[in-house]
C-alpha atoms as a PDB file:
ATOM      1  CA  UNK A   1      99.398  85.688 108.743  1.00  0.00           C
ATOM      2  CA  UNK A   2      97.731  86.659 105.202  1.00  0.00           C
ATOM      3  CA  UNK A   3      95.647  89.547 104.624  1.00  0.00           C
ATOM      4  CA  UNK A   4      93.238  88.192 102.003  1.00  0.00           C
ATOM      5  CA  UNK A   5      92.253  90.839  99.046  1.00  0.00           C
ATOM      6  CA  UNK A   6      89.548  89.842  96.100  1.00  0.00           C
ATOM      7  CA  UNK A   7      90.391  91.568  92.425  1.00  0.00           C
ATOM      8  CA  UNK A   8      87.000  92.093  90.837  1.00  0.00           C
ATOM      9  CA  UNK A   9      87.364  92.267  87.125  1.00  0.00           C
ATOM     10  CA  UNK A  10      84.329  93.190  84.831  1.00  0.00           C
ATOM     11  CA  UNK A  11      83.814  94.764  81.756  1.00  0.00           C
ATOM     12  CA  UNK A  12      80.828  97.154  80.629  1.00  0.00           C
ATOM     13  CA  UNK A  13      80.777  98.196  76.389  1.00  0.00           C
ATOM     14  CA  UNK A  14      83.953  96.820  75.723  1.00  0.00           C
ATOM     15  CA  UNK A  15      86.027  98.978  78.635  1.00  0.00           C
ATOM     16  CA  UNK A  16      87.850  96.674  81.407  1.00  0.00           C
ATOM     17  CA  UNK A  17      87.269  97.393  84.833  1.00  0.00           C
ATOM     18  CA  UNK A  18      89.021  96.439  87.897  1.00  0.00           C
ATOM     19  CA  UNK A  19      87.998  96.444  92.005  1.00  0.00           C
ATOM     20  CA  UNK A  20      90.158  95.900  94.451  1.00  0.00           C
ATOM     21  CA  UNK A  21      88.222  94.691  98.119  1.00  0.00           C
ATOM     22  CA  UNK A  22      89.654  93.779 101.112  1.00  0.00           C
ATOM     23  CA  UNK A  23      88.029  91.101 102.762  1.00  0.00           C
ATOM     24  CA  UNK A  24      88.504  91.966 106.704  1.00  0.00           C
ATOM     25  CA  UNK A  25      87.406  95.812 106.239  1.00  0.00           C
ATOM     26  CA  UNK A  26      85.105  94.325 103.475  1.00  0.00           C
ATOM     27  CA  UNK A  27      85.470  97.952 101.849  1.00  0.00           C
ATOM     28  CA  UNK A  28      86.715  98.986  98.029  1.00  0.00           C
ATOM     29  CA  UNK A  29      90.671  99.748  98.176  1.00  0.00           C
ATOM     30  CA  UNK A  30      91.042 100.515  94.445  1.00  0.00           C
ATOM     31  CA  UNK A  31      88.955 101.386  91.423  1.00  0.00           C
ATOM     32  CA  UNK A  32      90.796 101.601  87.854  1.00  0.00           C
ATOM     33  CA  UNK A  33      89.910 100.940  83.991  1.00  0.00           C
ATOM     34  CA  UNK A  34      90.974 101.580  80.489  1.00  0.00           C
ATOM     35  CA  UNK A  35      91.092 104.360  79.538  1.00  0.00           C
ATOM     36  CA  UNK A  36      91.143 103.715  75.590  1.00  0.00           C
ATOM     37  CA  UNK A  37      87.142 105.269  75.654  1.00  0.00           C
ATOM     38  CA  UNK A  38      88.429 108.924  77.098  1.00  0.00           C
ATOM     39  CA  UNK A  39      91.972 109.210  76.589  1.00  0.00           C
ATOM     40  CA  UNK A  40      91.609 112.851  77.633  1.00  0.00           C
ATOM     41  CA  UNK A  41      91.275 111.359  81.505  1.00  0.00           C
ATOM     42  CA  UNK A  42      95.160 109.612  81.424  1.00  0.00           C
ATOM     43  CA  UNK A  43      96.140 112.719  82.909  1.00  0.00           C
ATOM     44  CA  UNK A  44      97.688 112.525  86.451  1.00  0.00           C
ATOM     45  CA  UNK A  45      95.663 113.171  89.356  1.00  0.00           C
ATOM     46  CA  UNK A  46      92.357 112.813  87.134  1.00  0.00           C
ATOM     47  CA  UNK A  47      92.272 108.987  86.741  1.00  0.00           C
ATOM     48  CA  UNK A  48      96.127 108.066  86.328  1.00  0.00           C
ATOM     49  CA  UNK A  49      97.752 106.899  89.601  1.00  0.00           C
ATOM     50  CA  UNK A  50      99.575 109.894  91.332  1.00  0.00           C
ATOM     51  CA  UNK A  51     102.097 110.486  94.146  1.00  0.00           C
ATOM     52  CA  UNK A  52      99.155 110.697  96.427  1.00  0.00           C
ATOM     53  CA  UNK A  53      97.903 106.866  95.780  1.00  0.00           C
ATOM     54  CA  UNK A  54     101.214 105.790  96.188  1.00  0.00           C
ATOM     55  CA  UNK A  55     101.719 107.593  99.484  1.00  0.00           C
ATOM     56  CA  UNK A  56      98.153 106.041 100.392  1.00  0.00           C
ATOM     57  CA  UNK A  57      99.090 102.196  99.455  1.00  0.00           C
ATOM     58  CA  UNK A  58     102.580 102.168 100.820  1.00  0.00           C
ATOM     59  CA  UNK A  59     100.520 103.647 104.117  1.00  0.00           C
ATOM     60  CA  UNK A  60      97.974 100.834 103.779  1.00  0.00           C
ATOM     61  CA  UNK A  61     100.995  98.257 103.279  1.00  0.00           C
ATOM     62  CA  UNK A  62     103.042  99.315 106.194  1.00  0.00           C
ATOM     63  CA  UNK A  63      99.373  99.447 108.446  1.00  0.00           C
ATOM     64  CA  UNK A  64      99.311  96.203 107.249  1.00  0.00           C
ATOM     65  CA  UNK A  65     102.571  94.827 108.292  1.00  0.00           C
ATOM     66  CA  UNK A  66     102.292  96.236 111.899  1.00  0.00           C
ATOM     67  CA  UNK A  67      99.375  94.517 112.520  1.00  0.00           C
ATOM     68  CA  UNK A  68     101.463  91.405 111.919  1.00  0.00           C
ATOM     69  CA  UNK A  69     100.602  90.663 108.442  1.00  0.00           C
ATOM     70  CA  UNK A  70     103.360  88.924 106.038  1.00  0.00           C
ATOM     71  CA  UNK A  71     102.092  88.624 103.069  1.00  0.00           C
ATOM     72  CA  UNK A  72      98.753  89.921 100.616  1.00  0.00           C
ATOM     73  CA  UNK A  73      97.040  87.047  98.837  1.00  0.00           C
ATOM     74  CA  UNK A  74      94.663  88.414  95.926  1.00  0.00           C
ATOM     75  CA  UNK A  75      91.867  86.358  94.438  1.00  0.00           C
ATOM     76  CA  UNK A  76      90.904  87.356  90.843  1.00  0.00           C
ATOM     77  CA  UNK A  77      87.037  87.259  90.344  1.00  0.00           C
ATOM     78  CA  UNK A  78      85.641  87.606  87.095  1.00  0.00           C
ATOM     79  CA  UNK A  79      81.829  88.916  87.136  1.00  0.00           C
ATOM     80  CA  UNK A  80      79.563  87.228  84.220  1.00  0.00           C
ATOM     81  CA  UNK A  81      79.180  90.081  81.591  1.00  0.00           C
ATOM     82  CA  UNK A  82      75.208  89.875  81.875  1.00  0.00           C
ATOM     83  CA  UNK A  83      75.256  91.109  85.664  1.00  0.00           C
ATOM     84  CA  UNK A  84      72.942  94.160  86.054  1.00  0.00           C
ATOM     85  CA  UNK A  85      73.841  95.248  89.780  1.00  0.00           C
ATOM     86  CA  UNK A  86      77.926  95.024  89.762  1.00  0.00           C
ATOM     87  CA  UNK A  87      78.226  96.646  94.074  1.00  0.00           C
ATOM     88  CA  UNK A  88      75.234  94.320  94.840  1.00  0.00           C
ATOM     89  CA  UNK A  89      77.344  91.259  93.230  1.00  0.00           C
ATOM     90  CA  UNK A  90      80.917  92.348  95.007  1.00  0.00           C
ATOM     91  CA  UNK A  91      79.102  92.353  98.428  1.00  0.00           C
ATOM     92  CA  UNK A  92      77.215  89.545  97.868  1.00  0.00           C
ATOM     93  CA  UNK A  93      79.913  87.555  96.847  1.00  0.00           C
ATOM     94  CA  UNK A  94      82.010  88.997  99.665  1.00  0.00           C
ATOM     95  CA  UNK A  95      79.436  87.973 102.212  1.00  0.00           C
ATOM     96  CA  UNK A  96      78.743  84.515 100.362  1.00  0.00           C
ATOM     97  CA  UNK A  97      82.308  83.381  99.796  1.00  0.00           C
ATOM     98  CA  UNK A  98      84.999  85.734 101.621  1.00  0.00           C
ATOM     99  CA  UNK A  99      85.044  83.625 104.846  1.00  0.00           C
ATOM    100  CA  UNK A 100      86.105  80.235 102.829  1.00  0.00           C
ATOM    101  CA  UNK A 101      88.917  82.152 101.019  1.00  0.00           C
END
């Protein structure tokens, strides 16, 4: 059995943004983006991963297994750049396409 996952990736004034959703829970897992517009914020704990995430996702993977799950298959979604409502399009899409994934 596959867990199915959906990578958002956007960008807003030239910064790269990435969403990780998880189709069953149909909830946000992860958030990230560059950080080339604030570099004061690639500080651990602040927006860098830290020993905390890890402990969170290696929880999350291990949930996952026990529930009889082998493997994690992530679908990469680009959203068009003119998009004005970026949670209304992740949901949308979600409820539009995540059942035929």
């Amino acid at each position: 059995m596959n867990r199915q996952l959906i990578l958002f990736i956007y960008t807003i004034s030239g910064i790269t943004y990435h969403s990780l959703w998880d189709l069953n829970t149909k909830t946000c897992i992860f958030e990230t983006s560059d950080l080339c517009d604030n570099p004061e914020d690639a500080i651990i704990g602040r927006d860098l991963i830290d020993g905390y995430d890890i402990k969170y996702y290696i929880d999350l993977g291990m949930r996952y297994r026990s529930r009889g799950y082998e493997y994690v298959n992530i679908q990469e979604v680009y959203i068009p750049q003119d998009c004005e409502d970026l949670d209304r399009y992740m949901k949308n899409y979600i409820e539009t396409y995540g059942t035929k994934i």
